[in-house]
N, C-alpha and C. Protein backbone atom coordinates (compact mmCIF):
# COMPACT_ATOMS: atom_id res chain seq x y z
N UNK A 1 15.15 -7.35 -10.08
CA UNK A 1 16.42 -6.66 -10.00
C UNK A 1 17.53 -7.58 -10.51
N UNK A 2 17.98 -8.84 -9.89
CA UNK A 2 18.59 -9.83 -10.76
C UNK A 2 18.61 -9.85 -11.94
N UNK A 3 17.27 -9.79 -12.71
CA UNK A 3 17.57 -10.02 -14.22
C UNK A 3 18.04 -9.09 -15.01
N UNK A 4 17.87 -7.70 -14.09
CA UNK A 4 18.18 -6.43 -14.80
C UNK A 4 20.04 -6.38 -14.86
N UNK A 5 20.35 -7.07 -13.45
CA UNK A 5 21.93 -6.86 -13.61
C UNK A 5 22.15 -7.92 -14.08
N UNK A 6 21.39 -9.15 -14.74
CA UNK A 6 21.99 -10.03 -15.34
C UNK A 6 22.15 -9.96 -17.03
N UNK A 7 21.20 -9.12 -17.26
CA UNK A 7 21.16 -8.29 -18.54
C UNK A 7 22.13 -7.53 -18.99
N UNK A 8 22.48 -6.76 -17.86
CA UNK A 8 24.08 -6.09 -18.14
C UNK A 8 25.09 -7.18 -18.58
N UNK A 9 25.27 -8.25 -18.21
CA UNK A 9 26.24 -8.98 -18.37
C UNK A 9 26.40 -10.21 -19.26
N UNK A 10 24.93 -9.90 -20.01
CA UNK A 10 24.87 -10.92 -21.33
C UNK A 10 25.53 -10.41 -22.14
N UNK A 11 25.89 -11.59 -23.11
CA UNK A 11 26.69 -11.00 -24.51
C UNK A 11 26.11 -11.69 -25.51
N UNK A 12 24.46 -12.60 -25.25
CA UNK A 12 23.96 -12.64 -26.39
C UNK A 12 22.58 -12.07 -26.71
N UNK A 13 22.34 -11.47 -27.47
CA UNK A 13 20.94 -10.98 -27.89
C UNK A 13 19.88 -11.27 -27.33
N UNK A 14 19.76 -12.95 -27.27
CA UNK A 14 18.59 -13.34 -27.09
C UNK A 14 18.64 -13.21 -25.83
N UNK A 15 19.62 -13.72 -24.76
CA UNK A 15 19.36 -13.30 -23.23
C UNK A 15 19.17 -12.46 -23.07
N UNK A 16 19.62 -11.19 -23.45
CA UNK A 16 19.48 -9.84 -23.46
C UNK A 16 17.88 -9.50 -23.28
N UNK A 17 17.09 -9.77 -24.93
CA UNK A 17 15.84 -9.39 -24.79
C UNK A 17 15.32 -10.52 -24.18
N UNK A 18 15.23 -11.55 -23.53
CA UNK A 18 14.66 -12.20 -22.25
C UNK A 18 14.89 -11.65 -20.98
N UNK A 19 15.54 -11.02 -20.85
CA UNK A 19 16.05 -10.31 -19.61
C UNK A 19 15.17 -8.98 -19.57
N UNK A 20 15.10 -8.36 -20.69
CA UNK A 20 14.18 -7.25 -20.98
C UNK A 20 12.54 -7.63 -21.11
N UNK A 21 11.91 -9.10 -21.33
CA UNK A 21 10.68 -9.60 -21.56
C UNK A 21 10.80 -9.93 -19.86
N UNK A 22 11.15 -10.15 -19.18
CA UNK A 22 10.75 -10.84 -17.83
C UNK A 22 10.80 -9.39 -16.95
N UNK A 23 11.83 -8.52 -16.81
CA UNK A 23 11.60 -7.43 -16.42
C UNK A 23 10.07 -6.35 -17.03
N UNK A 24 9.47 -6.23 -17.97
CA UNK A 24 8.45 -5.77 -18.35
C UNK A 24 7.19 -6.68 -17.43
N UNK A 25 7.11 -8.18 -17.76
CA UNK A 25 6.41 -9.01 -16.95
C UNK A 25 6.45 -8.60 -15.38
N UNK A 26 7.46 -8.45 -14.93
CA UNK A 26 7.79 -8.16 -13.37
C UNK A 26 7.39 -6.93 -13.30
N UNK A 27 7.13 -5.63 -14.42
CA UNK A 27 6.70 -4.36 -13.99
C UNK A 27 5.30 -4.64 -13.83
N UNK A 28 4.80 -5.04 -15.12
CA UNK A 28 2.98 -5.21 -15.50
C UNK A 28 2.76 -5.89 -13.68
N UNK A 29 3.48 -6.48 -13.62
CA UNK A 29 2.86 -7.89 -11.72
C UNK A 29 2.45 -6.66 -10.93
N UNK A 30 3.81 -5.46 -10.62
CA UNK A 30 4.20 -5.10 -9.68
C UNK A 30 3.17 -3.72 -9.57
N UNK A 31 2.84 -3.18 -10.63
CA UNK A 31 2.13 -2.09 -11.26
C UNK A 31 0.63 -2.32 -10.66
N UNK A 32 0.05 -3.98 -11.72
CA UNK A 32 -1.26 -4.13 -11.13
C UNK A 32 -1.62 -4.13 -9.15
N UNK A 33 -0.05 -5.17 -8.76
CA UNK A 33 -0.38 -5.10 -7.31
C UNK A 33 -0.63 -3.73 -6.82
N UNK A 34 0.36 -2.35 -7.14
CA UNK A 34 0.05 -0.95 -6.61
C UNK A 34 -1.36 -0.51 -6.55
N UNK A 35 -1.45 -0.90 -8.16
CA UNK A 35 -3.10 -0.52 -8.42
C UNK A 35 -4.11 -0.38 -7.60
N UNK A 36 -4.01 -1.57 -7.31
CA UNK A 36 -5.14 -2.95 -6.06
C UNK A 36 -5.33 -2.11 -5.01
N UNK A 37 -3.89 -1.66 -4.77
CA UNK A 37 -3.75 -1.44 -2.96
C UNK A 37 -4.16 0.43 -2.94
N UNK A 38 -4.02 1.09 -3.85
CA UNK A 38 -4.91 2.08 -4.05
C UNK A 38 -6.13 2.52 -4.80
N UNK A 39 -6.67 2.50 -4.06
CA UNK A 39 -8.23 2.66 -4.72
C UNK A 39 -8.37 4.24 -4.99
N UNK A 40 -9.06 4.13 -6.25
CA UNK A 40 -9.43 5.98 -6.68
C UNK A 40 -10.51 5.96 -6.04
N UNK A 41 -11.55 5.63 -5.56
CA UNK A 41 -13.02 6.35 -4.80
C UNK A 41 -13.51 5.16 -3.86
N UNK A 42 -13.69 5.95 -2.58
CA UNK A 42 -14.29 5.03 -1.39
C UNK A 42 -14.85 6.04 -0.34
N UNK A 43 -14.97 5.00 0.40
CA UNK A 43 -15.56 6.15 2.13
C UNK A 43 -14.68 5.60 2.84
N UNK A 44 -14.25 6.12 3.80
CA UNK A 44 -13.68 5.77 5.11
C UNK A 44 -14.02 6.13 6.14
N UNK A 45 -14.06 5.14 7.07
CA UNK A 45 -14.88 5.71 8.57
C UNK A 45 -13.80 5.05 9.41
N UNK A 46 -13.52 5.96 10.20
CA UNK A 46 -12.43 5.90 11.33
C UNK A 46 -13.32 6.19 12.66
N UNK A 47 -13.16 5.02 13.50
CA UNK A 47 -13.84 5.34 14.56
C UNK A 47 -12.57 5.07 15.88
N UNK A 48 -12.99 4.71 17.31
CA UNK A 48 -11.69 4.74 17.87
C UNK A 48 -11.01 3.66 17.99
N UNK A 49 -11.24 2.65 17.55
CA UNK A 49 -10.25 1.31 17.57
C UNK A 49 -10.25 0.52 16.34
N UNK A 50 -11.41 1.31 15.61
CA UNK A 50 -11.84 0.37 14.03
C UNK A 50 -11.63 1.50 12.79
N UNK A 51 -11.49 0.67 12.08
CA UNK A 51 -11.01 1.53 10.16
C UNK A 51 -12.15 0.89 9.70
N UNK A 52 -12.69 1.55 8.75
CA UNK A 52 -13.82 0.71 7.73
C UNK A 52 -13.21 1.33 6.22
N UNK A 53 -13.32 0.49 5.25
CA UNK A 53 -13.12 1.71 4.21
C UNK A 53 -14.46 0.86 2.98
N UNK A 54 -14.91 1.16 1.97
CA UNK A 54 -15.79 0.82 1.20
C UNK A 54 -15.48 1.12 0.24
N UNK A 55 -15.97 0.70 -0.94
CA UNK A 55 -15.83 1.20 -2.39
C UNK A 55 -16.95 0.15 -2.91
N UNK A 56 -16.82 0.40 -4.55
CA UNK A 56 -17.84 -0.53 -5.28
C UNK A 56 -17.46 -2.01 -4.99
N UNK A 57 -16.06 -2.01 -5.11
CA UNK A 57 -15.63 -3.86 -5.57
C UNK A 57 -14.78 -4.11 -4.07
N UNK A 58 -14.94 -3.29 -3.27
CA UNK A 58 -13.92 -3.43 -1.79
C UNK A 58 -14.95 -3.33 -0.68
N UNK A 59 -14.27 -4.21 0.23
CA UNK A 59 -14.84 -3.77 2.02
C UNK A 59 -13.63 -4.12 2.60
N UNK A 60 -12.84 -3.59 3.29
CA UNK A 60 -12.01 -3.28 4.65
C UNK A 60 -12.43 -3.28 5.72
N UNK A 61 -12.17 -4.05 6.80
CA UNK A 61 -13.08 -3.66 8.40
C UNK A 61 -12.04 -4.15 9.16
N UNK A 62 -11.12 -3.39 10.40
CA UNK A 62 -10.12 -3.96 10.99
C UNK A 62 -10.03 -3.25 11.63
N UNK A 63 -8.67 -3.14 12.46
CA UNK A 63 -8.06 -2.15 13.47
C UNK A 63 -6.67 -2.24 12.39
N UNK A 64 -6.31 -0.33 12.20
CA UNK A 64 -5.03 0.29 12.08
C UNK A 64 -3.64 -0.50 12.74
N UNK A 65 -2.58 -1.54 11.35
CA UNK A 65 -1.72 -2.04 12.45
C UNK A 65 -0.16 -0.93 12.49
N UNK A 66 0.17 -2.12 13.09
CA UNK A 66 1.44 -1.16 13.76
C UNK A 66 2.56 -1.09 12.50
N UNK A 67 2.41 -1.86 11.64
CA UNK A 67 3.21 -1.68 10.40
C UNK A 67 2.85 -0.72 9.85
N UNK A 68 1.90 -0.26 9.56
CA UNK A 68 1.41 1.46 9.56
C UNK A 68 2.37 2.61 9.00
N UNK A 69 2.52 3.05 7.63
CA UNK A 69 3.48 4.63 7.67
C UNK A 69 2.89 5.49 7.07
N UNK A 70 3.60 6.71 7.49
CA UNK A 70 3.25 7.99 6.40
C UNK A 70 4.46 8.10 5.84
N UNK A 71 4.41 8.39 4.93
CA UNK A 71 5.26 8.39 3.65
C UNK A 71 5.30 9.62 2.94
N UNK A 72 5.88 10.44 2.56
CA UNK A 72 5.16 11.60 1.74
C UNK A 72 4.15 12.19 2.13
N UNK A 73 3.38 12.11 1.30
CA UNK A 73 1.89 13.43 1.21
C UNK A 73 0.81 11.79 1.09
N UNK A 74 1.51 10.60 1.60
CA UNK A 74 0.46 9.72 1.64
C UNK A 74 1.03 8.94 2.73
N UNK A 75 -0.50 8.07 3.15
CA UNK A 75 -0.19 6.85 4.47
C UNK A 75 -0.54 5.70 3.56
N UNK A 76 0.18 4.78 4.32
CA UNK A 76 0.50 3.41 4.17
C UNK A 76 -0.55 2.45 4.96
N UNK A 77 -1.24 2.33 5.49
CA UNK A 77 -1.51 1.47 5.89
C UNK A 77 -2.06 0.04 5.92
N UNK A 78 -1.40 -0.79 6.93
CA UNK A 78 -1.43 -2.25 7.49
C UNK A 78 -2.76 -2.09 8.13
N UNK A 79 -3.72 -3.23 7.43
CA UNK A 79 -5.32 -3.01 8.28
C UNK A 79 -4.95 -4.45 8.67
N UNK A 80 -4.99 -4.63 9.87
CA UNK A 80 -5.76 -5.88 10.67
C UNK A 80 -6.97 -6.52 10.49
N UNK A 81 -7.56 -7.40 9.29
CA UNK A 81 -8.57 -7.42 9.69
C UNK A 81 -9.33 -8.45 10.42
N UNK A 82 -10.74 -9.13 10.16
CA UNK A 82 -11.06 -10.05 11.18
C UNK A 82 -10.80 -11.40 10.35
N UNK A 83 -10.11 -11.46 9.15
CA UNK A 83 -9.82 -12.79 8.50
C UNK A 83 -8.41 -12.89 7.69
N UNK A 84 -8.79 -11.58 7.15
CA UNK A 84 -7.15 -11.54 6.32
C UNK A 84 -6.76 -9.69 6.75
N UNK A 85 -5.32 -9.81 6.40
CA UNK A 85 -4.72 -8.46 6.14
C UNK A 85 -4.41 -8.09 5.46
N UNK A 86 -4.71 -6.27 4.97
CA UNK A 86 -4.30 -5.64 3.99
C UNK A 86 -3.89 -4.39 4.30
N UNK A 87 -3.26 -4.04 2.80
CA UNK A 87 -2.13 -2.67 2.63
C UNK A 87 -3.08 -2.00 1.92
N UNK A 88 -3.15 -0.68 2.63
CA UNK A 88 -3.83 -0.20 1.76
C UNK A 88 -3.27 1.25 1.49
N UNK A 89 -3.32 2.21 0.10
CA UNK A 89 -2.14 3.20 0.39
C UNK A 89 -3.13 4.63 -0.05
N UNK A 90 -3.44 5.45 0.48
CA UNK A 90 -4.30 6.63 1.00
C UNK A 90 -3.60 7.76 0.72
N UNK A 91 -3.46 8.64 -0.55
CA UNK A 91 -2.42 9.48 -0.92
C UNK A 91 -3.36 11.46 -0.68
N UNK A 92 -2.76 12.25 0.32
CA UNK A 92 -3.69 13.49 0.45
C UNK A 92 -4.25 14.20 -0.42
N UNK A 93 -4.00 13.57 -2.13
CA UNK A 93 -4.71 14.41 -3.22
C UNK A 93 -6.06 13.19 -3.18
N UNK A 94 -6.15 12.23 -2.87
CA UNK A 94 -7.57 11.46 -2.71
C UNK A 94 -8.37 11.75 -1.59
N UNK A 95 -8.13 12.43 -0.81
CA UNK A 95 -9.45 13.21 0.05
C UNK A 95 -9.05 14.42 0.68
N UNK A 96 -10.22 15.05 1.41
CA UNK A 96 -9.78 16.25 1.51
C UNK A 96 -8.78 16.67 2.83
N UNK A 97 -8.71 17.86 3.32
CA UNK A 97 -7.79 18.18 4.09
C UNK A 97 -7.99 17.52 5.21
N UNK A 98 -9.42 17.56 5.59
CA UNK A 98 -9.86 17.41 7.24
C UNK A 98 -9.61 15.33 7.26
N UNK A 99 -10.53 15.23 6.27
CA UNK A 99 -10.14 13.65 6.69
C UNK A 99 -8.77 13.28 6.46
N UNK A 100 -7.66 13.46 5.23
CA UNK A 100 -6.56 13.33 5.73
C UNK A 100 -5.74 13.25 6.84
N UNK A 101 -6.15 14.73 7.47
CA UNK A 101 -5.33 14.74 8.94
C UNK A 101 -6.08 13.86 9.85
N UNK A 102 -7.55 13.57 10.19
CA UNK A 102 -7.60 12.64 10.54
C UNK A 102 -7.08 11.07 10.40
N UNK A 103 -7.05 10.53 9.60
CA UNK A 103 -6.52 9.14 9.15
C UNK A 103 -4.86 9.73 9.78
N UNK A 104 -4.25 10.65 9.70
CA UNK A 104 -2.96 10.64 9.84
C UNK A 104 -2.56 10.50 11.67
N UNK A 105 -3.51 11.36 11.97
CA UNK A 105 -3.98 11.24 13.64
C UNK A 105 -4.03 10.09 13.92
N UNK A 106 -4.85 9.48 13.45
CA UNK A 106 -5.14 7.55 13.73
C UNK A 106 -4.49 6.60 13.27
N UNK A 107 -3.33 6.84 12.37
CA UNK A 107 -1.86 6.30 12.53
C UNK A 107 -0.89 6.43 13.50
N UNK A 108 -0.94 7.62 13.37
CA UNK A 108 0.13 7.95 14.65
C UNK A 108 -0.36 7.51 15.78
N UNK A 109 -1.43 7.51 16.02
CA UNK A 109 -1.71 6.95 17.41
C UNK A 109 -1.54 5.20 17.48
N UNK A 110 -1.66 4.55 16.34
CA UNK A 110 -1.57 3.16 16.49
C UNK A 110 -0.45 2.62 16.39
N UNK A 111 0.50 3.68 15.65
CA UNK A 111 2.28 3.26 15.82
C UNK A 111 2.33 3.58 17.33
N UNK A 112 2.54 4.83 17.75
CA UNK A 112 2.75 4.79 19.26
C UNK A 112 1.87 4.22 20.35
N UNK A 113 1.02 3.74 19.88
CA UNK A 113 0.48 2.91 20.77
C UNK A 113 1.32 1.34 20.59
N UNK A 114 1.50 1.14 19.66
CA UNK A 114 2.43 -0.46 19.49
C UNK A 114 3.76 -0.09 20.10
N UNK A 115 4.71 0.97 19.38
CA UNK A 115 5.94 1.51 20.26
C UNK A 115 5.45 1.65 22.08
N UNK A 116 4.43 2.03 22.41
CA UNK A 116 4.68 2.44 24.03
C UNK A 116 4.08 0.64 24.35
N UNK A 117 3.53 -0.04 24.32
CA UNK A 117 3.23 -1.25 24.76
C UNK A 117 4.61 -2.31 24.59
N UNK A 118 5.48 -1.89 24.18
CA UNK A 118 6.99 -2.46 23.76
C UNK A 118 7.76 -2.60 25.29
């Protein structure tokens, strides 16, 4: 964002298109990270205190955290897991109705479960 309003306020060319080469660089970063954090094909198994999710090049295994959102017609979620943590982002045109509302059930319950332990 800086370089974009610093771009406005060049008056020479070359800063200009450096300002425009580092912003493209900062999209390609920001683009691949989205990528990552949504996966086009997996399984998910929601059980009552654990998330699993799978794919070819992924494994997920944690508990649902409290940073956790729904967003739109997609959830957000913060997985806890047993070494590292991840974001992972679950949009309702990638599975069907029933497991959607499930996963959405098992958010909501892990935000208000962090809100009522407050």
């Amino acid at each position: 964002m800086l370089t974009l309003i610093l771009c406005l306020f060049t008056t020479s060319i070359l800063a200009t298109l450096f300002c425009i080469a580092l912003n493209i660089v900062a999209g390609i970063i920001v683009w691949r990270k989205i990528v990552a954090t949504q996966p086009e094909q997996g399984v998910i198994l929601l059980e009552p205190n654990q998330f699993r999710f799978e794919n070819e090049k992924l494994l997920i295994q944690g508990v649902i955290g409290k940073q956790s959102r729904l967003l739109g017609r997609s959830v957000w979620l913060y997985i806890n897991g047993f070494s590292e943590n991840y974001w992972l982002i679950i949009s309702a045109n990638s599975v069907d109705e029933q497991s959607y509302a499930r996963l959405k059930r098992a958010t909501l319950a892990a935000i208000n479960c962090a809100l009522e332990s407050k």
